[in-house]
Protein backbone atom coordinates (compact mmCIF):
# COMPACT_ATOMS: atom_id res chain seq x y z
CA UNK A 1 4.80 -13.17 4.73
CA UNK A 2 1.96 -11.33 7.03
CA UNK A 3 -1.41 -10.26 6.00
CA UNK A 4 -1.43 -6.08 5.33
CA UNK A 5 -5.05 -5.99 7.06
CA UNK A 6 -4.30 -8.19 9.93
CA UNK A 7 -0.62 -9.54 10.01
CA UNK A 8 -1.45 -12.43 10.60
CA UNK A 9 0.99 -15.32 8.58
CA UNK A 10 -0.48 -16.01 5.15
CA UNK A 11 -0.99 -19.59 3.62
CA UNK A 12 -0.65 -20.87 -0.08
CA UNK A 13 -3.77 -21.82 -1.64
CA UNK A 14 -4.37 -22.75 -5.15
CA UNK A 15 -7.35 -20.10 -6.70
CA UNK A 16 -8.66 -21.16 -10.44
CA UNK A 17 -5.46 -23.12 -10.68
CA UNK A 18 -2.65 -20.75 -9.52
CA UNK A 19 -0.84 -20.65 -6.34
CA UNK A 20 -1.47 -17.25 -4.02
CA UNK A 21 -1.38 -16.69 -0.45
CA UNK A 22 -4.32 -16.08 1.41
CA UNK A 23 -5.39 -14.95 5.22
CA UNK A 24 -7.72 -17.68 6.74
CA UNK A 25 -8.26 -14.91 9.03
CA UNK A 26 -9.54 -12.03 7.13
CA UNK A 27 -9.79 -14.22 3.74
CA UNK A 28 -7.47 -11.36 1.85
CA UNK A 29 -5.61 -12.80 -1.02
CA UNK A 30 -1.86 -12.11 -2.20
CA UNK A 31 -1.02 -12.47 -6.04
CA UNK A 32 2.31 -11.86 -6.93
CA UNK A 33 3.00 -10.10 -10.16
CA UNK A 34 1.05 -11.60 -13.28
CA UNK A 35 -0.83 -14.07 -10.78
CA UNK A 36 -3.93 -12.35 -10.81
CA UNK A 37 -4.37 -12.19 -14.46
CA UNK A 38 -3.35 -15.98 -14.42
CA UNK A 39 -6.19 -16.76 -11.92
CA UNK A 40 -8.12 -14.76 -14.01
CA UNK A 41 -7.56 -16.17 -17.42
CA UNK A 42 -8.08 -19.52 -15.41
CA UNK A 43 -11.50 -18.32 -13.47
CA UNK A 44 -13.18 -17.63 -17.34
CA UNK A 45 -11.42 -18.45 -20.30
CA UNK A 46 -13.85 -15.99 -21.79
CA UNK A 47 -12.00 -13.39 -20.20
CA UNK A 48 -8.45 -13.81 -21.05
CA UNK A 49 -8.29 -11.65 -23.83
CA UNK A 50 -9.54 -8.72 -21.25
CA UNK A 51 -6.64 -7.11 -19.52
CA UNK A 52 -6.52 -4.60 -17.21
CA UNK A 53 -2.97 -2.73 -16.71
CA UNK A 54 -3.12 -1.54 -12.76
CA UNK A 55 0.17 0.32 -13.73
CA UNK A 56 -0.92 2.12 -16.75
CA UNK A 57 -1.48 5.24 -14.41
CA UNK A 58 0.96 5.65 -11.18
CA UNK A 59 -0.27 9.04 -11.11
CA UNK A 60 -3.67 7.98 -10.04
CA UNK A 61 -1.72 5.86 -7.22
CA UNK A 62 -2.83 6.74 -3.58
CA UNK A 63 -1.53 5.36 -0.33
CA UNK A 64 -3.87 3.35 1.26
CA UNK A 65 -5.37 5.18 4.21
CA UNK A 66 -4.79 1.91 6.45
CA UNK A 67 -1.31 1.73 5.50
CA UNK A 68 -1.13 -1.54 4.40
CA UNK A 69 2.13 -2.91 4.10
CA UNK A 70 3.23 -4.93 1.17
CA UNK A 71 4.34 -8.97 2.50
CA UNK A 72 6.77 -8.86 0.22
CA UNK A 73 8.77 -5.68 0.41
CA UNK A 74 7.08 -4.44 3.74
CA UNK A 75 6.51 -1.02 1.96
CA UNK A 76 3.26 0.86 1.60
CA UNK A 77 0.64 -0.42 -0.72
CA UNK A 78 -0.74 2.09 -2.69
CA UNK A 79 -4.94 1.79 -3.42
CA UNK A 80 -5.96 1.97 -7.38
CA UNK A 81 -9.31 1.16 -8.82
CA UNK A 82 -9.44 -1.85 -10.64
CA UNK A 83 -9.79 -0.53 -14.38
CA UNK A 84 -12.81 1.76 -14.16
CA UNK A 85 -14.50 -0.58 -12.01
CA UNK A 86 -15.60 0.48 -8.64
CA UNK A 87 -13.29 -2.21 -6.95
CA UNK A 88 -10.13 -0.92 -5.07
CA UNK A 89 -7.41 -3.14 -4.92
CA UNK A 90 -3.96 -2.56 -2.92
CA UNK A 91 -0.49 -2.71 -4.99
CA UNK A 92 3.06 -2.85 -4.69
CA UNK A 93 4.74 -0.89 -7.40
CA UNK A 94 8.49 -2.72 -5.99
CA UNK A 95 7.25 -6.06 -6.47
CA UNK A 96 3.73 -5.61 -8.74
CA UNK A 97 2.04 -7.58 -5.85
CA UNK A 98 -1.82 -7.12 -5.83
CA UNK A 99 -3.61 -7.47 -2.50
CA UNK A 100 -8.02 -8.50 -2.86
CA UNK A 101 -9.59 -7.80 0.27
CA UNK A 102 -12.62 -10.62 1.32
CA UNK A 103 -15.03 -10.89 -2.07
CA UNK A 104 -13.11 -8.61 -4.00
CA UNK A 105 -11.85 -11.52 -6.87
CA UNK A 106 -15.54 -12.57 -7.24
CA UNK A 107 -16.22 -8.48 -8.00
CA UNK A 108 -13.41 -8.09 -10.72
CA UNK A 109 -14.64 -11.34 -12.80
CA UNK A 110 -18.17 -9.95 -11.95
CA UNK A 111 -17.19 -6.78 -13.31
CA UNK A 112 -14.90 -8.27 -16.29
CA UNK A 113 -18.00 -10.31 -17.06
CA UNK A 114 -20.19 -7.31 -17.86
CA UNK A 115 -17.47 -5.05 -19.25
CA UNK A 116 -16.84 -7.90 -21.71
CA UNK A 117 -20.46 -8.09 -22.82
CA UNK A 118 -20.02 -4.07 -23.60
CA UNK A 119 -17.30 -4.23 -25.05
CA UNK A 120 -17.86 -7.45 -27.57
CA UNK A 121 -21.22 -5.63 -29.30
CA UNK A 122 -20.08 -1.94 -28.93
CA UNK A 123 -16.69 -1.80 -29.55
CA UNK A 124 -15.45 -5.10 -31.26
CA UNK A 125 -13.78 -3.81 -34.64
CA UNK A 126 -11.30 -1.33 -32.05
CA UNK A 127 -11.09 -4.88 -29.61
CA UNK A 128 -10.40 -7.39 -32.47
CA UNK A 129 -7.77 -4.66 -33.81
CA UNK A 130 -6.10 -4.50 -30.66
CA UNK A 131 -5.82 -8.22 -30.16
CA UNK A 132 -4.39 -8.51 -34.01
CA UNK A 133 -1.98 -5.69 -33.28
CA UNK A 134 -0.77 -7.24 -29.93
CA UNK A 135 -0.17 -10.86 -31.98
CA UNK A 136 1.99 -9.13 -33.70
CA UNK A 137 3.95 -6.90 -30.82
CA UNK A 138 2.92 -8.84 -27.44
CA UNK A 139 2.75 -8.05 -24.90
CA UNK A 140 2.08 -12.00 -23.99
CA UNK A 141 3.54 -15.12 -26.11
CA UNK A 142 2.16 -15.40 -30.10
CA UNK A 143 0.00 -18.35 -29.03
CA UNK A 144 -1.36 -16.06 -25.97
CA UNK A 145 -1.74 -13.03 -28.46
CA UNK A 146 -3.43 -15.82 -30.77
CA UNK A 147 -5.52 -17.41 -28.17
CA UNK A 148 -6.91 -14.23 -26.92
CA UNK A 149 -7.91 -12.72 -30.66
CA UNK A 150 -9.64 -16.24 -31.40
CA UNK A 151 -11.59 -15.97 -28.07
CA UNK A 152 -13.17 -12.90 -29.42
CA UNK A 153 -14.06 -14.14 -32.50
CA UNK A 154 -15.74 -16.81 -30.57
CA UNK A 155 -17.34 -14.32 -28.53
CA UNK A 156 -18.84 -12.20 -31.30
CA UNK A 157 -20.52 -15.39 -33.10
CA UNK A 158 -22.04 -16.50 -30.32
CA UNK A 159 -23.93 -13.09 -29.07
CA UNK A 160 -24.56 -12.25 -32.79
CA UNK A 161 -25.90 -16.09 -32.70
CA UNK A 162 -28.41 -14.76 -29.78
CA UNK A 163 -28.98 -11.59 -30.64
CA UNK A 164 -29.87 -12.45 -34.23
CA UNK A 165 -30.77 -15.54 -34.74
CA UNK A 166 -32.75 -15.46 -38.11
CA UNK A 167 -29.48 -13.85 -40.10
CA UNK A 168 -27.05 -16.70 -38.21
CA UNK A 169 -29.88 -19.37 -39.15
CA UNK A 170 -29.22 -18.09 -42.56
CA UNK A 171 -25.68 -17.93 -42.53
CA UNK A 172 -25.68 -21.21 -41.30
CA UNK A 173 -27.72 -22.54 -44.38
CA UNK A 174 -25.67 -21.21 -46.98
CA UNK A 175 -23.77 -23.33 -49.30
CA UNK A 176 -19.77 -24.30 -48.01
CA UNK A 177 -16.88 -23.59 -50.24
């Protein structure tokens, strides 16, 4: 397979545990369907339970003005912003291959990092919901769907832990069942 920005012949490398392809020319990275949420799950284990669906919205879809080819399927990528981050990413919607330019896997867990603090404090009755439902229906394996709902109970203890320290202290004291 050739790099889309410079066609030059990617290389495997192993990224927070998973096997991609990479350009040790123009440091672009090539995860084939699902790899990118496995090298993110694997990055932060904090943020597994965070998905982002680049295919929720083919509408949005736009052809990459540098035409970038996909390695795979040597078809046009199309350019999507990750979630509503500010980070475009390149995808194939044949093959559901994501292509990172240089720097742009250290912005999505950068910006999963701080959309995860948001979304723990302001929105984590609609969150924990979600991740109950989706035990239930999937989209992932029960002890995935389980995994991910447990991670944001975690989550909430420990920034209502910081963020209120004299009620946890409390908490903490009371008498066990």
């Amino acid at each position: 397979m050739n790099c889309p920005s410079c066609d030059t012949t990617l290389e495997k490398a192993l990224l927070a545990n998973v096997e991609v392809d990479y350009c040790a020319r123009c440091y672009g990275l090539w995860f084939e369907e699902n790899e990118l949420q496995w090298a993110k799950d694997s990055e932060d284990r904090d943020l597994r339970w965070l998905d982002i669906d680049l295919w929720k919205h083919p509408e949005q879809f736009r052809v990459d003005y540098d035409t970038k080819m996909c390695p795979k399927d040597r078809l046009p990528l199309y350019e999507v912003c990750y979630g509503d981050s500010v980070v475009k990413v390149d995808v194939c919607n044949i093959c559901k291959g994501i292509w990172l330019d240089r720097g742009e896997f250290k912005e999505i867990i950068e910006y999963l990092k701080q959309k995860e603090q948001h979304e723990i404090l302001h929105h984590y009755a609609k969150n924990a919901l979600a991740e109950i439902w989706e035990v239930f229906s999937g989209p992932e394996m029960l002890k995935e769907e389980l995994l991910d709902f447990f991670t944001i109970l975690k989550l909430l203890k420990y920034k209502f832990a910081t963020q209120h320290p004299v009620i946890a202290k409390a908490i903490l004291s009371l008498p066990k069942l």
